[in-house]
C-alpha atoms as a PDB file:
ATOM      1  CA  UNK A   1      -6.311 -20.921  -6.389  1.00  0.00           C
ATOM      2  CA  UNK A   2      -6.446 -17.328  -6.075  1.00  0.00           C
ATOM      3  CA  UNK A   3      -7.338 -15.052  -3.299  1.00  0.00           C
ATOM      4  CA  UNK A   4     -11.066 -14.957  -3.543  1.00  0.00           C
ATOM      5  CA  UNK A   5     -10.587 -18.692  -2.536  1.00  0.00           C
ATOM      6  CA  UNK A   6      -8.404 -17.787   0.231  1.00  0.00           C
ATOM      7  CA  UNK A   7      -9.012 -18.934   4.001  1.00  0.00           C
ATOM      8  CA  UNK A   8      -7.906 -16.419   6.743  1.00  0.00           C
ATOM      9  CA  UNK A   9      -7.230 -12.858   7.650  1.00  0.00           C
ATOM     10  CA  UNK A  10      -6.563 -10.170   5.856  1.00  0.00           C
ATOM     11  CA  UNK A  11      -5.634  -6.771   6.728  1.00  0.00           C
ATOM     12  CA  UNK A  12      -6.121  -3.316   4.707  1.00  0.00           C
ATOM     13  CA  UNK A  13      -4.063  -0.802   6.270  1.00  0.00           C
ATOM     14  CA  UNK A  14      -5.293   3.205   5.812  1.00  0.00           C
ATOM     15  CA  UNK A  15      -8.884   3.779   6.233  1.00  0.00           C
ATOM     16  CA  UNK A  16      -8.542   6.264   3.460  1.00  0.00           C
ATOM     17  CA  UNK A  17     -11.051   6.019   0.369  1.00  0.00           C
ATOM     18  CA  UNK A  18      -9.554   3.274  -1.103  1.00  0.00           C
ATOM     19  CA  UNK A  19      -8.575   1.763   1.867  1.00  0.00           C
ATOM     20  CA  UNK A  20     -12.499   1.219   2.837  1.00  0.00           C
ATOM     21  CA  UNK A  21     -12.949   0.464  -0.489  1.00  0.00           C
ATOM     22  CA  UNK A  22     -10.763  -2.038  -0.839  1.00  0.00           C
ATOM     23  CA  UNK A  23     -12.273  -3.365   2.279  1.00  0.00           C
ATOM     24  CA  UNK A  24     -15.443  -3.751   1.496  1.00  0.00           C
ATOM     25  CA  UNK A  25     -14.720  -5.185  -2.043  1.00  0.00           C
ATOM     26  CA  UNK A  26     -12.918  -7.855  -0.450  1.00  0.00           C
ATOM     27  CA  UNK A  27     -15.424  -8.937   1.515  1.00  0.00           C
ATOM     28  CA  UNK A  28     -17.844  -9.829  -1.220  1.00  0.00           C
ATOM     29  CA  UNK A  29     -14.997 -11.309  -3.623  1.00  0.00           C
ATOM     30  CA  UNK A  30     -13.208 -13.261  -0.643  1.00  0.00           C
ATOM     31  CA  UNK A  31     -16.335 -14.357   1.010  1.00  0.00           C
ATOM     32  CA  UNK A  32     -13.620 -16.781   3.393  1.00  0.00           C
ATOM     33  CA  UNK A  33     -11.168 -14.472   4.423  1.00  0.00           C
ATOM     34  CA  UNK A  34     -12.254 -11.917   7.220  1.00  0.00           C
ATOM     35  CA  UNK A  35     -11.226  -8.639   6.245  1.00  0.00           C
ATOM     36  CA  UNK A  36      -9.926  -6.173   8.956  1.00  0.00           C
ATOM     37  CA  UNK A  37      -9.498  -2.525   8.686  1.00  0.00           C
ATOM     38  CA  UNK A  38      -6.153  -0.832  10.544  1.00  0.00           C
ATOM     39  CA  UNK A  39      -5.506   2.739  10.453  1.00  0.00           C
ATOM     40  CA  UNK A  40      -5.699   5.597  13.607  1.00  0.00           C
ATOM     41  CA  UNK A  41      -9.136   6.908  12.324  1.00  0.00           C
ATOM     42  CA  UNK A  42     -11.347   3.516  12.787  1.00  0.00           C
ATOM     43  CA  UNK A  43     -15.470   3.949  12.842  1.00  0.00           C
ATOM     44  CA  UNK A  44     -15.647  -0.021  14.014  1.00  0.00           C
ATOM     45  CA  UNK A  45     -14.687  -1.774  17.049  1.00  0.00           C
ATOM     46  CA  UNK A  46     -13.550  -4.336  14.624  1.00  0.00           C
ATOM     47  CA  UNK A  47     -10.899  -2.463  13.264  1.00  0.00           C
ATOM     48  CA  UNK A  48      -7.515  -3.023  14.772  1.00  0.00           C
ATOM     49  CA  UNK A  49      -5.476   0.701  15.727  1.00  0.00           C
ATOM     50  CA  UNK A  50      -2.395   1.287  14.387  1.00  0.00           C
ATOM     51  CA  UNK A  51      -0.632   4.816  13.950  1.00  0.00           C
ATOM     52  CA  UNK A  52       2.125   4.914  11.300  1.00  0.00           C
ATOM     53  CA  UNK A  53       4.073   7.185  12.829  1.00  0.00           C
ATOM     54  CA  UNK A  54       4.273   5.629  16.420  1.00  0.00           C
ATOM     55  CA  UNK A  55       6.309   2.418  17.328  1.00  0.00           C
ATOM     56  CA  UNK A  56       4.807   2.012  20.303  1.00  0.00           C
ATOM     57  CA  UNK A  57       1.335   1.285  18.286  1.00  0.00           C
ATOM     58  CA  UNK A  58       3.262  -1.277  16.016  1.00  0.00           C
ATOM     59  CA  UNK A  59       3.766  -3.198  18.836  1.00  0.00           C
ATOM     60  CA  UNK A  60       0.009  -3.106  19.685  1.00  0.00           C
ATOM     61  CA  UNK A  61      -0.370  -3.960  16.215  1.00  0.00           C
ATOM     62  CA  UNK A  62       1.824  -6.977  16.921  1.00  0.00           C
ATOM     63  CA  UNK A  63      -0.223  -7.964  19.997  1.00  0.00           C
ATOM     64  CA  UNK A  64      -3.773  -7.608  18.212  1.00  0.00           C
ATOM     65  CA  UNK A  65      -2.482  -9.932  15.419  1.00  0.00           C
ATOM     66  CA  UNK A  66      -1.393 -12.869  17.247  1.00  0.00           C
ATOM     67  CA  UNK A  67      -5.047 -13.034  18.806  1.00  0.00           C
ATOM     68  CA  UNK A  68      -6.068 -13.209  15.862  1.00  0.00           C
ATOM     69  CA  UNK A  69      -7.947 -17.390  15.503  1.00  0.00           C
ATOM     70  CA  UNK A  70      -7.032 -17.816  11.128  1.00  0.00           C
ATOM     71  CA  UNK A  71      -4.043 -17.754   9.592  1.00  0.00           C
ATOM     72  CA  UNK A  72      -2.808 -13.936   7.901  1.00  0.00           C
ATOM     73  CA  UNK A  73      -2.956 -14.183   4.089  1.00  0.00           C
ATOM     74  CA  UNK A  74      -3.043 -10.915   2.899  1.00  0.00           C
ATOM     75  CA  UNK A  75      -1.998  -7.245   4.172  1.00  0.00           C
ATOM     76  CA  UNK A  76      -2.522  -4.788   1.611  1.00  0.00           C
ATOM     77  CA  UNK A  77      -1.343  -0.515   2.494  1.00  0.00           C
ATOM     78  CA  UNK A  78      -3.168   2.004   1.179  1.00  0.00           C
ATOM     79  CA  UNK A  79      -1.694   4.553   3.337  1.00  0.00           C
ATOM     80  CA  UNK A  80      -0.049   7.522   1.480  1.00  0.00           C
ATOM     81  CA  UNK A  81       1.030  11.568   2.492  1.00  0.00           C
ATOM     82  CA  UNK A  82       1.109  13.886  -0.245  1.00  0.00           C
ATOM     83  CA  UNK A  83      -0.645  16.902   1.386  1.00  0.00           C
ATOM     84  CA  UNK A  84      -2.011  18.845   4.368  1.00  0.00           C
ATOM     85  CA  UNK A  85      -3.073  22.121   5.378  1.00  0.00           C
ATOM     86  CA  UNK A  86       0.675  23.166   5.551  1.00  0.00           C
ATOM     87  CA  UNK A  87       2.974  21.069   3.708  1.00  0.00           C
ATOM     88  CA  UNK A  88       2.315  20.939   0.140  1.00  0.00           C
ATOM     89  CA  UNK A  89       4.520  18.831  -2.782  1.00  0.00           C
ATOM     90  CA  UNK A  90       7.291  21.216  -3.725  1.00  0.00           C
ATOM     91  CA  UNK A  91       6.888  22.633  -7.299  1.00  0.00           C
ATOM     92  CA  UNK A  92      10.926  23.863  -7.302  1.00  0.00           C
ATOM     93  CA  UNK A  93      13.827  23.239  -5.282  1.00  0.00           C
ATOM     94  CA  UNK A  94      13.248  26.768  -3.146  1.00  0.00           C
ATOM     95  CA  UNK A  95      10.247  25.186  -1.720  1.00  0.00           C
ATOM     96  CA  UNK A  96      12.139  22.123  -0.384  1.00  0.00           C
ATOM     97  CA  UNK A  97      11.863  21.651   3.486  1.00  0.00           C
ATOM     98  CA  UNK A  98      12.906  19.219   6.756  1.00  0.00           C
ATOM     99  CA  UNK A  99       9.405  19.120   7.483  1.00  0.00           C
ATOM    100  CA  UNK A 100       7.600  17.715   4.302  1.00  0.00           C
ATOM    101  CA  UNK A 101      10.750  15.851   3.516  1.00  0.00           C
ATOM    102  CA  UNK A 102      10.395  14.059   6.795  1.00  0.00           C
ATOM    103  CA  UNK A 103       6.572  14.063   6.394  1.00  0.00           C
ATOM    104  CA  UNK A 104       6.727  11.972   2.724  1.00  0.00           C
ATOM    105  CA  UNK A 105       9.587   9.791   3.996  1.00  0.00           C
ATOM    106  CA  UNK A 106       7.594   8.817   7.607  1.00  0.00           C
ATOM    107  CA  UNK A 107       4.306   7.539   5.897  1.00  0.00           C
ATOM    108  CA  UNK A 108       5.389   6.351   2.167  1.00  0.00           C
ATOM    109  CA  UNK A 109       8.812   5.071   2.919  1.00  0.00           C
ATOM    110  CA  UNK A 110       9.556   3.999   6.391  1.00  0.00           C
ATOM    111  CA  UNK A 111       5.801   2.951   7.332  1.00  0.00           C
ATOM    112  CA  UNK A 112       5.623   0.356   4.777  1.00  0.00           C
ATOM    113  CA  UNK A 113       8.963  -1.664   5.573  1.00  0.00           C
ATOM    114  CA  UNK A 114       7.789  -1.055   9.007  1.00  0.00           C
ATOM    115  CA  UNK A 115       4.236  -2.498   7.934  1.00  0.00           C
ATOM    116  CA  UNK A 116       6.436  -5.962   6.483  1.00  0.00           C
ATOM    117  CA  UNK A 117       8.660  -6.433   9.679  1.00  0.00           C
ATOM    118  CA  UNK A 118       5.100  -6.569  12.150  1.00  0.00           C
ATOM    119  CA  UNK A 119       3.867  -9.149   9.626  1.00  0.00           C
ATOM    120  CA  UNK A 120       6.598 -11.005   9.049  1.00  0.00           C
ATOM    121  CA  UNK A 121       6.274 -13.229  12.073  1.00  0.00           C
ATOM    122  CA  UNK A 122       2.805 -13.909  11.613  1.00  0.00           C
ATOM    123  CA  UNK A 123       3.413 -15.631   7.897  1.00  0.00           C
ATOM    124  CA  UNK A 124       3.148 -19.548   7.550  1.00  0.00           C
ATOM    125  CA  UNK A 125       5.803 -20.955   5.374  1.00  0.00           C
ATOM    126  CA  UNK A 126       3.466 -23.168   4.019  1.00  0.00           C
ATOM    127  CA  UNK A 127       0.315 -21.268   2.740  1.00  0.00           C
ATOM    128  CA  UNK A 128       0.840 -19.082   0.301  1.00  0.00           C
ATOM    129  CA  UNK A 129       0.798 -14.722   1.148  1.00  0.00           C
ATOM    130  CA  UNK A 130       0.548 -11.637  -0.801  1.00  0.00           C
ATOM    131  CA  UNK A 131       1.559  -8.084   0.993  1.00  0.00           C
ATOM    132  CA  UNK A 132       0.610  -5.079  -1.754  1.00  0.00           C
ATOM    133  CA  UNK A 133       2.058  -1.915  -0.958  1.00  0.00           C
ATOM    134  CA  UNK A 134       0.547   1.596  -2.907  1.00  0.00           C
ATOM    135  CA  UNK A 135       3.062   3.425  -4.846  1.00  0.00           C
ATOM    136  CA  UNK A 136       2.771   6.235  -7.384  1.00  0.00           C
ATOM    137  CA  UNK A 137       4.576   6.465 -10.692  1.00  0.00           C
ATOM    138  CA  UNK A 138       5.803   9.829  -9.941  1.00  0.00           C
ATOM    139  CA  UNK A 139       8.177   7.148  -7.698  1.00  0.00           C
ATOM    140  CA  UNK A 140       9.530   6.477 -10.751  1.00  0.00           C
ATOM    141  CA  UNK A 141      13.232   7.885 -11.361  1.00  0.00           C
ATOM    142  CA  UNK A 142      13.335   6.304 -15.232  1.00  0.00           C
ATOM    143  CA  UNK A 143       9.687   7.392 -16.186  1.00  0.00           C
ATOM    144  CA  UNK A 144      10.986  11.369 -14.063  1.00  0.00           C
ATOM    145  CA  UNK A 145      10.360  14.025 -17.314  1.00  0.00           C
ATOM    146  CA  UNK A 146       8.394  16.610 -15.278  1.00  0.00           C
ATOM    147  CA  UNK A 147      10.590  17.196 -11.796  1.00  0.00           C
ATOM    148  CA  UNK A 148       8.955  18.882  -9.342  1.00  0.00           C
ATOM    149  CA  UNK A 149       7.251  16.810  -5.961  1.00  0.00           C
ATOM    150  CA  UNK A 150      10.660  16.357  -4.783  1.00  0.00           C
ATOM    151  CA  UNK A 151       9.498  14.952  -1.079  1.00  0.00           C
ATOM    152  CA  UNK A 152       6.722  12.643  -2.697  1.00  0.00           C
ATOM    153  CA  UNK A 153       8.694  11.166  -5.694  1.00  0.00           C
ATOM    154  CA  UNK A 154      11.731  10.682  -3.357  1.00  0.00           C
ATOM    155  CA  UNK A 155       9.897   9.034  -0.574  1.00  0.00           C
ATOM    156  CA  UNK A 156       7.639   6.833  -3.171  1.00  0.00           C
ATOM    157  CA  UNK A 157      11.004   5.665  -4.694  1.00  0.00           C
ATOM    158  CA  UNK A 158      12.295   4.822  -1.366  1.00  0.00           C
ATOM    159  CA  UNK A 159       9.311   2.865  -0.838  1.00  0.00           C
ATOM    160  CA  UNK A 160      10.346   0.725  -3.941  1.00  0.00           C
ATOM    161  CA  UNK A 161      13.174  -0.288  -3.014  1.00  0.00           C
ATOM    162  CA  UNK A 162      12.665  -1.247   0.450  1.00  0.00           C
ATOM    163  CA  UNK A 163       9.519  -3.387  -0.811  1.00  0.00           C
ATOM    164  CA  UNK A 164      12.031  -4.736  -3.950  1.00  0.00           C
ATOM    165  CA  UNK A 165      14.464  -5.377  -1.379  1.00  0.00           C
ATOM    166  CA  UNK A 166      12.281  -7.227   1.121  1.00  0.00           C
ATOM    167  CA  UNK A 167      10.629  -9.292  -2.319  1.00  0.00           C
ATOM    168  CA  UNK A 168      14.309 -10.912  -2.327  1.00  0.00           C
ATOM    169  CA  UNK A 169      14.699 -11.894   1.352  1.00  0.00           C
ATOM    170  CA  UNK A 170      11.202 -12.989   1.441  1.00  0.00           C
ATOM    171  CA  UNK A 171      11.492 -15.344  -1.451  1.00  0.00           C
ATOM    172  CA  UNK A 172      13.888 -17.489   0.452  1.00  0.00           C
ATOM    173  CA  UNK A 173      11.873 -17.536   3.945  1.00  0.00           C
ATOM    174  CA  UNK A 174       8.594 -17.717   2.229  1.00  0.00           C
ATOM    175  CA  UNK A 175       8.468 -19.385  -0.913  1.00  0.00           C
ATOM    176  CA  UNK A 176       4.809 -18.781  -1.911  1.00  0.00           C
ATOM    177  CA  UNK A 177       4.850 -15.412  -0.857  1.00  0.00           C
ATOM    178  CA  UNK A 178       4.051 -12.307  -3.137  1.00  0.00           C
ATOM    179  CA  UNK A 179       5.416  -8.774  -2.693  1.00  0.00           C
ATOM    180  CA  UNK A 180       3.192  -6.369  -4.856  1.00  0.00           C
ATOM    181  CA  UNK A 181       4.340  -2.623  -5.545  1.00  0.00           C
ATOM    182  CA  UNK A 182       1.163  -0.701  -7.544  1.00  0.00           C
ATOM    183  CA  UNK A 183       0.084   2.479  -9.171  1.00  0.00           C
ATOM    184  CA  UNK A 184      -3.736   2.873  -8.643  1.00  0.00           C
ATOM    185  CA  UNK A 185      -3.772   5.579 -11.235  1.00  0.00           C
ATOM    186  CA  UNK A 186      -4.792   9.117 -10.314  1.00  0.00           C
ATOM    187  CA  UNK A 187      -8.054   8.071  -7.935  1.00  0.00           C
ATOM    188  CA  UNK A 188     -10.813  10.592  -7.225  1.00  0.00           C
ATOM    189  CA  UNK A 189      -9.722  10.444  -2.945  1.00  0.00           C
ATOM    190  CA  UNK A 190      -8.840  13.771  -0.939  1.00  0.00           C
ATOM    191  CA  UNK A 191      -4.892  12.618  -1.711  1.00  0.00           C
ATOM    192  CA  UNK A 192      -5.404  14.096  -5.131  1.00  0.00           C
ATOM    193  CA  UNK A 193      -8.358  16.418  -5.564  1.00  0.00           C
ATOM    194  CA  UNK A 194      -6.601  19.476  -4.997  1.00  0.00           C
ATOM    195  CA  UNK A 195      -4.472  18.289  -8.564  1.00  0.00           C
ATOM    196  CA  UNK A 196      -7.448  16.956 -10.525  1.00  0.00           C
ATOM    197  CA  UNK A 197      -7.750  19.467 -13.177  1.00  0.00           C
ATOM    198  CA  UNK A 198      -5.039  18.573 -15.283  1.00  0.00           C
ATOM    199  CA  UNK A 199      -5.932  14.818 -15.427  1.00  0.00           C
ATOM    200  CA  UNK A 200      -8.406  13.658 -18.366  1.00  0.00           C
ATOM    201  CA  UNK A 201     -11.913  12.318 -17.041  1.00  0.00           C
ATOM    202  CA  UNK A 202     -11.463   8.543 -18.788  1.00  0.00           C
ATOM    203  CA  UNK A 203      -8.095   8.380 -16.259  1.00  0.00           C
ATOM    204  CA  UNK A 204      -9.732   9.693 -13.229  1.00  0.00           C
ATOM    205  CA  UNK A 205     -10.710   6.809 -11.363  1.00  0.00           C
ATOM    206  CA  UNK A 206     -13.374   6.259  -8.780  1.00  0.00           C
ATOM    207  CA  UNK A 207     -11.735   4.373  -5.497  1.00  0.00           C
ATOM    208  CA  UNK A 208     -14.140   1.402  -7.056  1.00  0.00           C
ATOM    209  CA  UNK A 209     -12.047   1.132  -9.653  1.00  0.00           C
ATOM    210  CA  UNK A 210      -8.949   1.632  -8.432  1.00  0.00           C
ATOM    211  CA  UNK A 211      -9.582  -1.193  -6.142  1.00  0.00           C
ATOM    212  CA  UNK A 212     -10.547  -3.779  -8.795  1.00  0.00           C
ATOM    213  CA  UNK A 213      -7.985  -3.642 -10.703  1.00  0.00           C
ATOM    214  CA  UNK A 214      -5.358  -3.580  -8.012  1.00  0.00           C
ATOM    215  CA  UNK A 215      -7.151  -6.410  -6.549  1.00  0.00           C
ATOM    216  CA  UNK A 216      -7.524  -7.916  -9.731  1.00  0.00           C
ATOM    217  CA  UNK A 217      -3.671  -7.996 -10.098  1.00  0.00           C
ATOM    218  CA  UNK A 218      -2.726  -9.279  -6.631  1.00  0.00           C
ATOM    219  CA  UNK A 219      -5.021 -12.042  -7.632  1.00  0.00           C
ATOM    220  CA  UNK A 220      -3.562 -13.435 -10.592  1.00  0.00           C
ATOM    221  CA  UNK A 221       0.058 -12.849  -9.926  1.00  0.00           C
ATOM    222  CA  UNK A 222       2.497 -15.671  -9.385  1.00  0.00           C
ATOM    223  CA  UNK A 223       5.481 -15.771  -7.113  1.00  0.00           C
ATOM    224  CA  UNK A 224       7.672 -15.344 -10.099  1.00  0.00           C
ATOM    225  CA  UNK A 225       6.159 -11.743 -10.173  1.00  0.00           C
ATOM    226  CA  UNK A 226       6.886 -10.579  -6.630  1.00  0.00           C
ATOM    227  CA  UNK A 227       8.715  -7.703  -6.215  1.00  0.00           C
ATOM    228  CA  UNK A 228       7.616  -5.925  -9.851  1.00  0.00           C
ATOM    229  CA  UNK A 229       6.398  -2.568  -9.923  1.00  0.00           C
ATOM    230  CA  UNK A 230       2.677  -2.740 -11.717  1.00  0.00           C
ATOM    231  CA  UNK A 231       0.478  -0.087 -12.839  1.00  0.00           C
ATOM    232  CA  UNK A 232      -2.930  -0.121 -12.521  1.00  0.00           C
ATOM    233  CA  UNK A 233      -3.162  -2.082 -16.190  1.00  0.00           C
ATOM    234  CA  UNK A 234      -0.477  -4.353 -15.736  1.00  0.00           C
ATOM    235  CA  UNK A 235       1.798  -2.723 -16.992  1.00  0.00           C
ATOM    236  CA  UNK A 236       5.333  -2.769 -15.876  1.00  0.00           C
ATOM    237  CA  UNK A 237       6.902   0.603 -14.666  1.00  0.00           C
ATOM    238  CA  UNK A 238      10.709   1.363 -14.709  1.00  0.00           C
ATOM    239  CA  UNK A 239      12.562   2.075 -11.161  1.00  0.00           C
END
């Protein structure tokens, strides 16, 4: 049984483009789960809030979730900082700061352990539960030929290994469940567009895509595969 057969909640965090994708796809492929959106920018009341950067809205979080009727099957994160108006991925080392350092680190690394720990109570031994966090392969320290991105690599790598970590721990208290670290590919969102032009058009992807074959994979992985760090074609990516 995979997840398109799956009874119960699931929750995309990020209402990003490929977090609304993602979303929506699910709800025609996983016609039995209801599929919630969480992020600070929500256009439904049947989102549920939840600011990354704020533990105060965790606990909200928290709060909303154990109102919640259905069991919670999946929580996928699709939240990601690489850019703003000011802080910008460093291209050398003189363009290092606290600031974007802090920035990466906040959303890429520490919200998605953070993400885990409000979930974690909410899990049922029993039934089995996938939790698919975004990375990048630029989080990559083995696969690292360019440099550059300092903040973003750093913070995606830390992401890694909390997620590997947490794989470990939650294989003992929850023996069905899946940890899922992915590369969507370079995706056609506002995360990326201002570093298009050097990617080919057959590996710029449309959020669309992105989001079935990341969905694709949580769906046919095992709980032998949890904690692996997949690309967007399967393939395995060195830490």
């Amino acid at each position: 049984m995979t997840i398109r057969d799956w009874e119960g909640i699931a929750l995309i965090i990020g209402v990003g483009d490929i977090g609304k994708c993602m979303s929506d796809y699910l709800k025609t492929v996983s016609p039995k789960m209801d599929v919630i959106l969480c992020g600070r920018n929500l256009k439904s009341q049947n989102g549920i809030y939840l600011d990354l950067e704020d533990d105060h809205s965790f606990k909200t979080f928290e709060d909303k979730i154990s109102l919640l009727k259905k069991p919670l099957r999946l929580v996928i994160n699709t939240s990601g900082f690489l850019h703003s108006s000011h802080l910008k991925p460093e291209k050398r080392l003189a363009h290092v700061n606290r600031p974007n350092i802090i920035k990466n680190f906040s959303i890429n690394s520490i919200a998605p352990i953070l993400i885990a720990k409000s979930i974690e109570k909410f899990i049922r031994p029993e039934l089995p539960f996938s939790f698919a966090s975004l990375s990048a392969r630029v989080g990559s320290i083995g696969d690292n030929r360019l440099g550059g991105w300092y903040s973003y690599r750093a913070s995606k790598a830390a992401q890694n290994q909390f997620l590997k970590t947490l794989s470990i721990e939650w294989r003992r208290k929850f023996p069905l469940s899946i940890v899922s670290i992915l590369h969507p590919g370079t995706c056609d969102t506002k995360l990326s567009k201002p570093f298009q032009s050097a990617v080919p058009k057959d590996k710029l992807f449309t959020p669309y895509q992105s989001t079935e074959y990341l969905i694709n994979i949580i769906s046919a992985q095992k709980t032998s595969d949890s904690g692996n760090f997949l690309a967007w074609d399967t393939s395995v990516i060195p830490w």
